[in-house]
Protein backbone atom coordinates (compact mmCIF):
# COMPACT_ATOMS: atom_id res chain seq x y z
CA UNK A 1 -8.26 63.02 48.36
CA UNK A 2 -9.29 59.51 48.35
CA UNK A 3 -7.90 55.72 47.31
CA UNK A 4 -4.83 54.01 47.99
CA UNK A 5 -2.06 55.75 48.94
CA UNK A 6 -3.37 59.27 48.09
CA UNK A 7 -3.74 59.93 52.62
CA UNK A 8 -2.18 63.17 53.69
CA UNK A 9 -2.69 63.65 57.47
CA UNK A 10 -2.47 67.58 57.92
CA UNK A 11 -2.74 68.79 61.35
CA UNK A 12 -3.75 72.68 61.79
CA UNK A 13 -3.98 74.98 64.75
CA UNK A 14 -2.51 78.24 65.96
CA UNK A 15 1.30 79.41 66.45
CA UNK A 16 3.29 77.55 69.14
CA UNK A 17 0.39 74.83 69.67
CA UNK A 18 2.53 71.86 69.19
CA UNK A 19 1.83 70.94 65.68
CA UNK A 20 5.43 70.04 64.77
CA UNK A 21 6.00 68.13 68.03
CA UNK A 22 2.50 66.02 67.18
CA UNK A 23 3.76 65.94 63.50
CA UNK A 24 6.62 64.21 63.94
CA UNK A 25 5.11 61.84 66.99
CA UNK A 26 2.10 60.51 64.22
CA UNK A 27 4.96 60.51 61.43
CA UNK A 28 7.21 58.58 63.29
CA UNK A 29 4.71 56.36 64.71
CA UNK A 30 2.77 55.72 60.75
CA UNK A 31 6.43 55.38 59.24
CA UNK A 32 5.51 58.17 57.18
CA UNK A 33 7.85 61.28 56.04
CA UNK A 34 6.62 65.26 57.53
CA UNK A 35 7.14 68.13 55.82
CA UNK A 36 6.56 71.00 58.21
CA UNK A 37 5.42 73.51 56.29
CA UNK A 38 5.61 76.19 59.37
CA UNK A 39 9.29 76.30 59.05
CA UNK A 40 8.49 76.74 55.17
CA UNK A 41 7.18 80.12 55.89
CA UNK A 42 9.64 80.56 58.89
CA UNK A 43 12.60 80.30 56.35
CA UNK A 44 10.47 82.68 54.20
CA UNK A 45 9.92 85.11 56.79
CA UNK A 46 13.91 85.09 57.93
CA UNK A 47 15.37 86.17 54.21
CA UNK A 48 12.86 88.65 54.18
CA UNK A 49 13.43 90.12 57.35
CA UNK A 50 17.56 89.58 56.51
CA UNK A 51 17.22 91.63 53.10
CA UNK A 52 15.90 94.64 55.35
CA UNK A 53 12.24 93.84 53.54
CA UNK A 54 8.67 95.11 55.59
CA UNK A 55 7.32 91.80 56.51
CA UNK A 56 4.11 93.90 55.30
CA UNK A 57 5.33 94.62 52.41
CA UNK A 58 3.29 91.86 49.97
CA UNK A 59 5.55 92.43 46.99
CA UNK A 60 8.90 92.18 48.56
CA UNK A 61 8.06 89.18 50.52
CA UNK A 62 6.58 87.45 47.18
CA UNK A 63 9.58 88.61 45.33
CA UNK A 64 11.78 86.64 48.48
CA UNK A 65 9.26 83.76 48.49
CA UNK A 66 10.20 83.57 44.62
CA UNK A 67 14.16 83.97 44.85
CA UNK A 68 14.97 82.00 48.00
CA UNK A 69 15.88 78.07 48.02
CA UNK A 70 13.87 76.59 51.45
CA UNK A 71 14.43 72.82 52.36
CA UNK A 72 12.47 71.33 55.13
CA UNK A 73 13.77 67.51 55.63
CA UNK A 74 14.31 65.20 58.85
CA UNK A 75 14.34 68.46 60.57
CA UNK A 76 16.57 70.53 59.53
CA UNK A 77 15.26 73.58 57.39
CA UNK A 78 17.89 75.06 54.97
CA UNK A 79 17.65 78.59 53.53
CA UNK A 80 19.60 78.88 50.19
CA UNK A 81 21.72 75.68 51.71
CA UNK A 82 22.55 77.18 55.12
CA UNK A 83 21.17 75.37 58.03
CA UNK A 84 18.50 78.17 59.58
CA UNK A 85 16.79 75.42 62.07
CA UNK A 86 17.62 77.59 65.34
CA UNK A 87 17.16 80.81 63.61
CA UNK A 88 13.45 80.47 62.22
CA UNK A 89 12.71 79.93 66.02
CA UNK A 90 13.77 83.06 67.11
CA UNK A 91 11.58 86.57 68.57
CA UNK A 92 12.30 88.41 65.43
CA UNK A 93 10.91 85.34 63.03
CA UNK A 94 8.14 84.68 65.01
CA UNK A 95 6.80 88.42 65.84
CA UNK A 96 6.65 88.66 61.38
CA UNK A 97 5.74 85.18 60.28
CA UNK A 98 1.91 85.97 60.83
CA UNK A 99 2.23 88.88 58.66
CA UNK A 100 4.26 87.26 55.95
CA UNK A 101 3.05 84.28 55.60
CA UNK A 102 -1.03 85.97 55.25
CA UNK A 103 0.39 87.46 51.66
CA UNK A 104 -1.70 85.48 49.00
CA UNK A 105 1.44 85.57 46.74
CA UNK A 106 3.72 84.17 49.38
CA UNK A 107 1.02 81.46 49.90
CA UNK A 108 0.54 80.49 46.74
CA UNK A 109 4.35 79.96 46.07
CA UNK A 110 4.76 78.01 48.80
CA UNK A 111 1.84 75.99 48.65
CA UNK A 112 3.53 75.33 45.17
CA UNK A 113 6.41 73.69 46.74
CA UNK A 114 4.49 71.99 49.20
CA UNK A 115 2.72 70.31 46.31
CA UNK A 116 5.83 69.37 44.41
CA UNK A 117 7.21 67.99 48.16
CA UNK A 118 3.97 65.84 48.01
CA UNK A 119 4.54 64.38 44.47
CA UNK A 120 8.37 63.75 45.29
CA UNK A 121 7.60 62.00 48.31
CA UNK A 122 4.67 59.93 46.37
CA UNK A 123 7.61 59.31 44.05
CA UNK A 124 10.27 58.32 46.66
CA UNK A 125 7.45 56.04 48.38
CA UNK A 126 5.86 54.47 45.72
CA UNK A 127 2.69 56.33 46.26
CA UNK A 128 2.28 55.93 50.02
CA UNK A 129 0.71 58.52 52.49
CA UNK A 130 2.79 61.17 54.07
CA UNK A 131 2.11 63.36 56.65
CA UNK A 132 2.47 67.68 56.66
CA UNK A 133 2.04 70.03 59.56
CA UNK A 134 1.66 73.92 59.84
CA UNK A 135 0.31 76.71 57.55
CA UNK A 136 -2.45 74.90 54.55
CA UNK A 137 -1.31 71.58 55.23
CA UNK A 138 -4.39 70.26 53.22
CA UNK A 139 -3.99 71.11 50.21
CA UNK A 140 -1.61 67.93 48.86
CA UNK A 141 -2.77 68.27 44.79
């Protein structure tokens, strides 16, 4: 994506390289808002692993991806309204997060709600850039 204020800057790597840290250092530096989209499928990963779902399991983990309510704003990522910033950080989350978030279906929903984040924020800013970090940050349409 090209033109006035249409810039996403997406930053990409592996688990626990330090995308969120560099996120937010470029975000605050640009004045620009960061959704991290890593805790998206964090918070994703936790209610399925709290409803007793296989995180291999591609249908339960879309069905979760579907029902839950995630929120991922100045920091603090909210599951269904409860404040699950420590919690997405934990072993448990981060030994099933590969597998859940590699579901197409879970993908595609979030990347959904990424999307709408994008448009929001466009909204909110008049159309300026913003900034996203973790899992398909590029894909702002």
């Amino acid at each position: 994506m090209t033109g006035p204020g249409r810039r996403v800057v997406a930053i990409d790597g592996p688990s626990g390289s330090g995308k969120s840290t560099i996120a937010r250092g470029v975000a605050r530096r640009l004045g620009l808002p960061v959704l991290d989209t890593g805790a998206m499928y964090r918070a994703v990963t936790l209610a399925v692993l709290e409803a007793g779902a296989d995180p291999a399991d591609e249908a339960a983990c879309a069905a979760t991806a579907r029902a839950v309510d995630v929120a991922v704003e100045g920091g603090v990522t909210r599951l269904d309204g409860r404040d699950v910033s420590d919690a997405i950080r934990g072993p448990e989350v981060t030994a099933a997060v590969s597998t859940v978030s590699a579901h197409p279906s879970v993908r595609e929903r979030l990347v959904a709600r990424q999307r709408d984040w994008v448009r929001a924020s466009r909204r909110r800013r008049g159309g300026g850039p913003r900034h996203r970090d973790g899992r398909v940050p590029a894909t702002p349409r």
